[in-house]
N, C-alpha and C. Protein backbone atom coordinates (compact mmCIF):
# COMPACT_ATOMS: atom_id res chain seq x y z
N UNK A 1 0.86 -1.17 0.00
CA UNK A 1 0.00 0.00 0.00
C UNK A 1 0.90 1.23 0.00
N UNK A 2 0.85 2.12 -0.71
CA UNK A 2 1.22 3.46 -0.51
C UNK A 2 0.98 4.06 0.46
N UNK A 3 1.70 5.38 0.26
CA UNK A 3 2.06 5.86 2.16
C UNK A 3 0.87 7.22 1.57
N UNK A 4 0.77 7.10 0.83
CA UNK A 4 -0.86 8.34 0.47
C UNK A 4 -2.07 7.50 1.05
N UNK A 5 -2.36 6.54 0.43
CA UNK A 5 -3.65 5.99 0.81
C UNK A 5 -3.10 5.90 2.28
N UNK A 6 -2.56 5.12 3.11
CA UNK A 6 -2.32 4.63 4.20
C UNK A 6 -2.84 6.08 5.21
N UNK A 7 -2.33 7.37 5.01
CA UNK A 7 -2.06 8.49 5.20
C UNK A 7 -3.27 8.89 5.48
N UNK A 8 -4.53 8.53 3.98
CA UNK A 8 -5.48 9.32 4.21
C UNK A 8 -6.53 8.23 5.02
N UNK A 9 -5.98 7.02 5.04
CA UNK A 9 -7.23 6.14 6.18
C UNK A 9 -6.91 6.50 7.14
N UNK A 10 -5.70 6.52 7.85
CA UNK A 10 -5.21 7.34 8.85
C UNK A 10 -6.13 8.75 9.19
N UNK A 11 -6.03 9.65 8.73
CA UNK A 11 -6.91 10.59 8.89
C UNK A 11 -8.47 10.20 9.02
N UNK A 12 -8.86 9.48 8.07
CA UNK A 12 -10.20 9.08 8.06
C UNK A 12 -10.74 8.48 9.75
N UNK A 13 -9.63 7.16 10.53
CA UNK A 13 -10.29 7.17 11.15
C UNK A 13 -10.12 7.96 12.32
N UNK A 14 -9.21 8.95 12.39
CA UNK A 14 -8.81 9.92 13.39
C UNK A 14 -10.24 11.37 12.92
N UNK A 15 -10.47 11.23 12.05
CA UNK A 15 -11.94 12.05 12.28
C UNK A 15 -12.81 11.72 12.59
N UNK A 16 -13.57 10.19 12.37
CA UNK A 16 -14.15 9.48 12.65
C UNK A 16 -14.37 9.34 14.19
N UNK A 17 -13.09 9.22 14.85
CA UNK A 17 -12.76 9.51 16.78
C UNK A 17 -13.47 11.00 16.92
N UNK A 18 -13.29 11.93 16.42
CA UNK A 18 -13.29 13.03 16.68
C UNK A 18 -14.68 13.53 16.61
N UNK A 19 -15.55 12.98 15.56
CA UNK A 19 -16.20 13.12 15.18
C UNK A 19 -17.42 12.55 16.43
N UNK A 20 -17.41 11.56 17.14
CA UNK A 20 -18.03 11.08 17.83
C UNK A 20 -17.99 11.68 19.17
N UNK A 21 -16.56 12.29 19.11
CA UNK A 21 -16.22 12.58 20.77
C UNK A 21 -17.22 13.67 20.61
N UNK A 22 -17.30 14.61 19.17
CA UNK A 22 -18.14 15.58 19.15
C UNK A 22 -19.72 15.25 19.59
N UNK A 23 -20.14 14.27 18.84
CA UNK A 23 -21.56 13.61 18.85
C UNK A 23 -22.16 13.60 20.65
N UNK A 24 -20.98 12.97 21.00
CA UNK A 24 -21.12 12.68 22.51
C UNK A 24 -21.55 13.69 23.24
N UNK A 25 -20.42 15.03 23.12
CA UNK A 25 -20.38 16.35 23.51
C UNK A 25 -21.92 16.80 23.57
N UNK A 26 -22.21 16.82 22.19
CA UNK A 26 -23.83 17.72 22.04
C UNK A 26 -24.72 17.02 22.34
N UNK A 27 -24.99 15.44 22.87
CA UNK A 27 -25.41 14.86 23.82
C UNK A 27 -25.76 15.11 24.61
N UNK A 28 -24.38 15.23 25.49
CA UNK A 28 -24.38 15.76 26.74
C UNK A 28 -24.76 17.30 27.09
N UNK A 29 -24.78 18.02 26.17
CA UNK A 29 -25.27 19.12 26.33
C UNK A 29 -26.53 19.01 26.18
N UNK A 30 -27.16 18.58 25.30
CA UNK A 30 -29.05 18.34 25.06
C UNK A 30 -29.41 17.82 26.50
N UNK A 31 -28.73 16.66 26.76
CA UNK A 31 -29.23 15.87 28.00
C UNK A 31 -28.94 16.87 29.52
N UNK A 32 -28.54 17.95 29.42
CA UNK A 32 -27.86 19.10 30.71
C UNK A 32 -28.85 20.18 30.63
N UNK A 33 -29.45 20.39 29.32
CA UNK A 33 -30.24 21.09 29.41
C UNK A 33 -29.64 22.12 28.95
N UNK A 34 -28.44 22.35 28.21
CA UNK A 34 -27.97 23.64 27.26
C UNK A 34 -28.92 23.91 25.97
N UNK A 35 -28.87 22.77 25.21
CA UNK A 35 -29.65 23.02 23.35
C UNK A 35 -31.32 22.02 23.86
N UNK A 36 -32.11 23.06 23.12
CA UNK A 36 -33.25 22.69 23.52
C UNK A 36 -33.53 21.83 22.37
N UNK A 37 -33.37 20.42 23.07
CA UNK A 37 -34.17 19.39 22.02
C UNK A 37 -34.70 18.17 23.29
N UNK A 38 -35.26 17.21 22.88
CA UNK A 38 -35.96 16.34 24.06
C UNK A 38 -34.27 15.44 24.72
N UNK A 39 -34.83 14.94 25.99
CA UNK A 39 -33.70 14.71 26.60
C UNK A 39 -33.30 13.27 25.82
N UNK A 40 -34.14 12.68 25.47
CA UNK A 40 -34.43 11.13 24.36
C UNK A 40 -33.24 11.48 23.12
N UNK A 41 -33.65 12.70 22.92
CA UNK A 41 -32.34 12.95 21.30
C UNK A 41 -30.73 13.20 22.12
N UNK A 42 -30.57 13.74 23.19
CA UNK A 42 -29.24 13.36 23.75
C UNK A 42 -28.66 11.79 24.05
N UNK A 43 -29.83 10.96 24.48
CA UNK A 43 -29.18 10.11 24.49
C UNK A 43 -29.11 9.17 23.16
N UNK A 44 -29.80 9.47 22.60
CA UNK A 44 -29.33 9.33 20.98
C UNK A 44 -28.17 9.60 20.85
N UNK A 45 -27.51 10.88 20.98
CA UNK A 45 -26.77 11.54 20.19
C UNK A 45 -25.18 10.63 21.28
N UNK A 46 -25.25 10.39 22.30
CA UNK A 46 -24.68 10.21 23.27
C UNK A 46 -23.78 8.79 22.95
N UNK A 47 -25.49 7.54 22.09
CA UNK A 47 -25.03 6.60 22.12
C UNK A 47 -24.12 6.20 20.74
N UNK A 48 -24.54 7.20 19.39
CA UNK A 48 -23.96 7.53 18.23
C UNK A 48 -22.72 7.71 18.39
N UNK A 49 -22.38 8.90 19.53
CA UNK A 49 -21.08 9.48 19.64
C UNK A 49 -19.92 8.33 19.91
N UNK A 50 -20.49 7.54 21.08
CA UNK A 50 -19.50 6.32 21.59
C UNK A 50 -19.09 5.20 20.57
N UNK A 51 -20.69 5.39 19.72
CA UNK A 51 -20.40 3.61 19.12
C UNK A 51 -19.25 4.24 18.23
N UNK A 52 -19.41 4.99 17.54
CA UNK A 52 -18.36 5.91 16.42
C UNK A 52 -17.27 6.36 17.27
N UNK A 53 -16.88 6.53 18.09
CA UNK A 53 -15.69 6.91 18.71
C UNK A 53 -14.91 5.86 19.29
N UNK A 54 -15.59 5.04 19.77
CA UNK A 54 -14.66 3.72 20.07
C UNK A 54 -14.83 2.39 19.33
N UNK A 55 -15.83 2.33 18.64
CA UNK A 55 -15.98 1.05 17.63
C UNK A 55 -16.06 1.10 16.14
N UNK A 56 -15.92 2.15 15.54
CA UNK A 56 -15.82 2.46 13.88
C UNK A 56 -14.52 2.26 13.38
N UNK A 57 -13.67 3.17 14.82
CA UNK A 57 -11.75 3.27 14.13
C UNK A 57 -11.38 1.89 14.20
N UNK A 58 -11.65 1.01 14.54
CA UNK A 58 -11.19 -0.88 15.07
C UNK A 58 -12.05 -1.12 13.24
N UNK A 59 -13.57 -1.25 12.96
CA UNK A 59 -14.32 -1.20 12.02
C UNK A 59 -13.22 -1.41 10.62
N UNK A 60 -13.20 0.01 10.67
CA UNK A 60 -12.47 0.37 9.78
C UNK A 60 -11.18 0.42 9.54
N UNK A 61 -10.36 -0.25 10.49
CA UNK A 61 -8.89 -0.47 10.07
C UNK A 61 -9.35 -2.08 9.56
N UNK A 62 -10.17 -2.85 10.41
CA UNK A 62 -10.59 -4.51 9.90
C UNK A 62 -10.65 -4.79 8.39
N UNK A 63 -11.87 -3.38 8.27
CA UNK A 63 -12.19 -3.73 6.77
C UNK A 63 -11.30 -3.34 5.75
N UNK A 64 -10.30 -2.03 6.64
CA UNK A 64 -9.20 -1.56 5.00
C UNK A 64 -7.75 -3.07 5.27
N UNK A 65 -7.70 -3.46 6.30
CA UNK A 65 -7.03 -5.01 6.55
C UNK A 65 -7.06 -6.05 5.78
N UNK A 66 -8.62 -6.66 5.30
CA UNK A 66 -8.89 -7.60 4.53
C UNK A 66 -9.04 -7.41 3.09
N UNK A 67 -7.66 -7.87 2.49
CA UNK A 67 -7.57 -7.87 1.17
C UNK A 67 -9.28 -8.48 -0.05
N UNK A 68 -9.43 -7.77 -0.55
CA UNK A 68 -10.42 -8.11 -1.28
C UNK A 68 -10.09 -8.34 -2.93
């Protein structure tokens, strides 16, 4: 594999982390009572944030792993 592609999955799943820690964040803010939406869509947003922040980057190194 080239050190470009490698480079940009790299990034991919380091936004992907980031991206969730965010998800989590505005969660936790809906669910605190900062952004007015029902407390039900924080923990939505809460459980999105985690599954994508700790189980997508594993996901997705598996699937760019297995030669196809």
């Amino acid at each position: 594999m080239n050190d470009d592609r490698a480079q940009s999955r790299w990034m991919v799943i380091q936004a992907v982390r980031w991206s969730g820690l965010g998800l989590f964040l505005v969660g936790l803010l809906i669910y605190a009572g900062k952004i007015a939406l029902p407390e039900v869509a924080g923990y939505v947003f809460m459980g999105v944030g985690l599954i994508d922040a700790l189980f997508m980057p594993s996901f997705l190194a598996r699937l760019w792993k297995t030669p196809h």
